[in-house]
Structures are given as C-alpha cells and as structure tokens.
N, C-alpha and C. Protein backbone atom coordinates (compact mmCIF):
# COMPACT_ATOMS: atom_id res chain seq x y z
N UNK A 1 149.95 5.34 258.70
CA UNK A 1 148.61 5.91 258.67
C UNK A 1 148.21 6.49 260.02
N UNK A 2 149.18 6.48 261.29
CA UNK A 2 149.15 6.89 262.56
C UNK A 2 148.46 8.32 262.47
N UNK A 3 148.75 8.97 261.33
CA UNK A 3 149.06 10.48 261.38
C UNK A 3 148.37 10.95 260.66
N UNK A 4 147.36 10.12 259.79
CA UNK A 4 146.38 10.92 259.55
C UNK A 4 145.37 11.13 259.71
N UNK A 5 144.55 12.39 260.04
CA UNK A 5 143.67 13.11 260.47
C UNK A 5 142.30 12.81 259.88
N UNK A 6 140.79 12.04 260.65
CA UNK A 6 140.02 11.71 259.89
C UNK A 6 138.88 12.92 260.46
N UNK A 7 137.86 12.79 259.26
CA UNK A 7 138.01 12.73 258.03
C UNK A 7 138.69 13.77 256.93
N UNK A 8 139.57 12.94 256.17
CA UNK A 8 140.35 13.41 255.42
C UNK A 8 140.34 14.71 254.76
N UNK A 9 139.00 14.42 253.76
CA UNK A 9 138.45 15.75 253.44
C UNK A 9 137.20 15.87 254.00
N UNK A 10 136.91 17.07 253.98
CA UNK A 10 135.44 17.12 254.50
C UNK A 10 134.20 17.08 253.38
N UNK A 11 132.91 16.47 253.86
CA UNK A 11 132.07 16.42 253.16
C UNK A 11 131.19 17.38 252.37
N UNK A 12 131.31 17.40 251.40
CA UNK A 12 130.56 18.17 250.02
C UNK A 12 129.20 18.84 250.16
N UNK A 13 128.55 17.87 250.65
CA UNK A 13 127.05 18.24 251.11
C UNK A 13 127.09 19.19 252.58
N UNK A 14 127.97 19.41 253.00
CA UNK A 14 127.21 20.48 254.21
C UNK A 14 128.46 21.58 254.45
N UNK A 15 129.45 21.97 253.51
CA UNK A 15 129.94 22.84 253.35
C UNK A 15 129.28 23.91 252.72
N UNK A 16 128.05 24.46 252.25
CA UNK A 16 127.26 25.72 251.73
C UNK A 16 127.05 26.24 253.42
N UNK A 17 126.52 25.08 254.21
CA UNK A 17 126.07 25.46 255.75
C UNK A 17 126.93 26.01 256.80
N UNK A 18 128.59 26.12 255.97
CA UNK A 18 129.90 26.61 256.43
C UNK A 18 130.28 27.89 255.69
N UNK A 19 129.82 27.94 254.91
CA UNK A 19 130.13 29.51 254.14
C UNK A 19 131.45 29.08 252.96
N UNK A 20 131.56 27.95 252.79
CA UNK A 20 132.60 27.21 252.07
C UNK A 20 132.14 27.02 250.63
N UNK A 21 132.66 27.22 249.71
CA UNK A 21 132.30 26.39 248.23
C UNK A 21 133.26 25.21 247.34
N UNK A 22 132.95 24.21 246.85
CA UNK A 22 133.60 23.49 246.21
C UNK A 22 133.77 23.80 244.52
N UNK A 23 134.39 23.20 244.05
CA UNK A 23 134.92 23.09 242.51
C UNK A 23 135.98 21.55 242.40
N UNK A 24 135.38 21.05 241.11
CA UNK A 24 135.78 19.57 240.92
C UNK A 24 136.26 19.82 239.20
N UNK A 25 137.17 19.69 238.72
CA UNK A 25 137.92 19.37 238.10
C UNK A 25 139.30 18.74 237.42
N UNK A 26 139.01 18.44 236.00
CA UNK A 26 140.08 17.56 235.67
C UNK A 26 141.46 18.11 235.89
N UNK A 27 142.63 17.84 235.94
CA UNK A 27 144.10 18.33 235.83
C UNK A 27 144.84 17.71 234.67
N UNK A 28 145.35 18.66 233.85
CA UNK A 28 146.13 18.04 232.59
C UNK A 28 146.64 16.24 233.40
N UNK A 29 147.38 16.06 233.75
CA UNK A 29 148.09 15.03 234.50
C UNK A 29 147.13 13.45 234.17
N UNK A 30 145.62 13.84 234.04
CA UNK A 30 144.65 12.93 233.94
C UNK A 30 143.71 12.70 235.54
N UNK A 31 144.20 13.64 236.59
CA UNK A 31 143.75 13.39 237.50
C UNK A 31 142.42 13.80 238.13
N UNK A 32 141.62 13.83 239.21
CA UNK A 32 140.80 14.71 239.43
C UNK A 32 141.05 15.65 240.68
N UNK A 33 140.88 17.12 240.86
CA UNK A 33 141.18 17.90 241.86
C UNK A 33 139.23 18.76 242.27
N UNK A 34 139.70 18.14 243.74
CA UNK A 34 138.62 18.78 244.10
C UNK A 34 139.31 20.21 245.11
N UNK A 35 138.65 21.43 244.85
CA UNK A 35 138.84 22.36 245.60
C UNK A 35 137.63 22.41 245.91
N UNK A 36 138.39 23.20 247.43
CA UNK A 36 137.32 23.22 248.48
C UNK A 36 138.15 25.15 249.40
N UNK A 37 137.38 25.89 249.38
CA UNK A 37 137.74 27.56 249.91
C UNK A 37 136.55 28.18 250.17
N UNK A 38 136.58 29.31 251.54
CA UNK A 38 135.86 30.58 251.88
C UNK A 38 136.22 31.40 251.04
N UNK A 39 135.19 31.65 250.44
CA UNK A 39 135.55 32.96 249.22
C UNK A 39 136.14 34.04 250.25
N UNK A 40 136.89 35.10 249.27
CA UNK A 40 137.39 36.01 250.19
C UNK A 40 138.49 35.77 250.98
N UNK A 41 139.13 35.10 251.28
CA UNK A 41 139.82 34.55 252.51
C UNK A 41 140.66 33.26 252.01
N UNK A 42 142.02 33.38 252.48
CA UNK A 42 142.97 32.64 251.93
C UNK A 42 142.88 31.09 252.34
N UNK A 43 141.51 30.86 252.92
CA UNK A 43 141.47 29.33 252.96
C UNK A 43 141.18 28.42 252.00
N UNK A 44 141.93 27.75 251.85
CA UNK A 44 141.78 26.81 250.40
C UNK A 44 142.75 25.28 250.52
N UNK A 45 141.80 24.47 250.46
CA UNK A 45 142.55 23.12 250.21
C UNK A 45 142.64 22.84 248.33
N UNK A 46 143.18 21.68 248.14
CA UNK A 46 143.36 21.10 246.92
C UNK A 46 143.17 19.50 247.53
N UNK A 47 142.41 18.81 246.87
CA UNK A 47 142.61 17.41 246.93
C UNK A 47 143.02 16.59 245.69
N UNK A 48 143.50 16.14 245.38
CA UNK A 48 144.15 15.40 244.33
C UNK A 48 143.51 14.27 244.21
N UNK A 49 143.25 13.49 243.16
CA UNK A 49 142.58 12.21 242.93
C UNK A 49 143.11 11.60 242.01
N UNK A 50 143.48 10.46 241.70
CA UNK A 50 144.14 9.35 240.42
C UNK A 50 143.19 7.87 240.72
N UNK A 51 143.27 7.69 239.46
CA UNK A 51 142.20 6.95 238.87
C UNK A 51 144.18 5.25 238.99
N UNK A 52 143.41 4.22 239.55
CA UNK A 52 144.63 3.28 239.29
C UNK A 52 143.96 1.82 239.80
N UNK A 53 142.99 0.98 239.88
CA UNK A 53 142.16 1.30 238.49
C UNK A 53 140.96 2.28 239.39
N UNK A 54 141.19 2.30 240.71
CA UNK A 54 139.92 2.98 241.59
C UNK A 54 140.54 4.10 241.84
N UNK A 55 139.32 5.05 241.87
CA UNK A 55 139.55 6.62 242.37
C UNK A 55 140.15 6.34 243.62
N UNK A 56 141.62 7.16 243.89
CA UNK A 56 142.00 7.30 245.64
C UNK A 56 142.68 8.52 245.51
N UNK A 57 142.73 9.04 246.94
CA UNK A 57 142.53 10.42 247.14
C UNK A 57 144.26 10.31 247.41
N UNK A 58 144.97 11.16 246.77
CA UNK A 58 146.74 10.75 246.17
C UNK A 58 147.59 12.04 246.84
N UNK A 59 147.12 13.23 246.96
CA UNK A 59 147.68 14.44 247.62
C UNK A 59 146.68 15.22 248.05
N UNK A 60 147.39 15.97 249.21
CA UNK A 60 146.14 16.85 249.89
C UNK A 60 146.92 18.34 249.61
N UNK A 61 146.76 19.60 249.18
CA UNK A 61 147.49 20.83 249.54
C UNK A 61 146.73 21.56 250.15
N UNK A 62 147.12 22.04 251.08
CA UNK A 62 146.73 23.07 251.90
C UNK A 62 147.06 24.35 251.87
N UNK A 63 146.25 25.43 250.99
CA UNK A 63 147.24 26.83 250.40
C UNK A 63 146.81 28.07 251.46
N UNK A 64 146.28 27.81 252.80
CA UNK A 64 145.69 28.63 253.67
C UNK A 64 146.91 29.40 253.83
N UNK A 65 146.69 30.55 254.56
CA UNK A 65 147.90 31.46 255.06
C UNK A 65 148.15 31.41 256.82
C-alpha cells in the first residue's frame, strides 16, 4: 500500500468547481463504475467497485492520453 496515491479518487462534490463531470453506473460483471472526465479532452478515469459483502474500490483505469 506504499504506493498508493491518496486520495484515491477524488471527491464528487467539488469536481463541477473543476470543469470535471461524473457518471455512476452498473457494469454487466455486477459491479459499480464510477467515471469521472473534462468533457472535450481525453481525460478520463474509470473506477471500478465490487460489492464482497462491502462496497471497495477494486480497479482504477486511467484512459487520459
């Protein structure tokens, strides 16, 4: 856990004040994916979520250029 970078994802509530928008949805798989991107512009995370029996945050992708 040396190596990872806090906070993990960034918070929901003050990304509009970044020019950023979110989207939260299910993934066939059963999981939950939160995206988080600057419209326009190839910045875009993926966060991955699995339910086991508590929500934890399971993969991060990073599809920026």
């Amino acid at each position: 856990m040396a190596d990872v970078v806090w906070p993990v994802m960034p918070r929901l509530d003050l990304l509009g004040g970044r020019g950023r928008v979110y989207d939260i949805a299910p993934t066939a798989e059963g999981r939950t994916e939160v995206r988080i991107r600057t419209p326009d512009t190839s910045d875009q995370q993926r966060y991955l979520f699995g339910q086991s029996p508590c929500w934890q945050l399971q993969r991060v992708v990073d599809e920026s250029i």
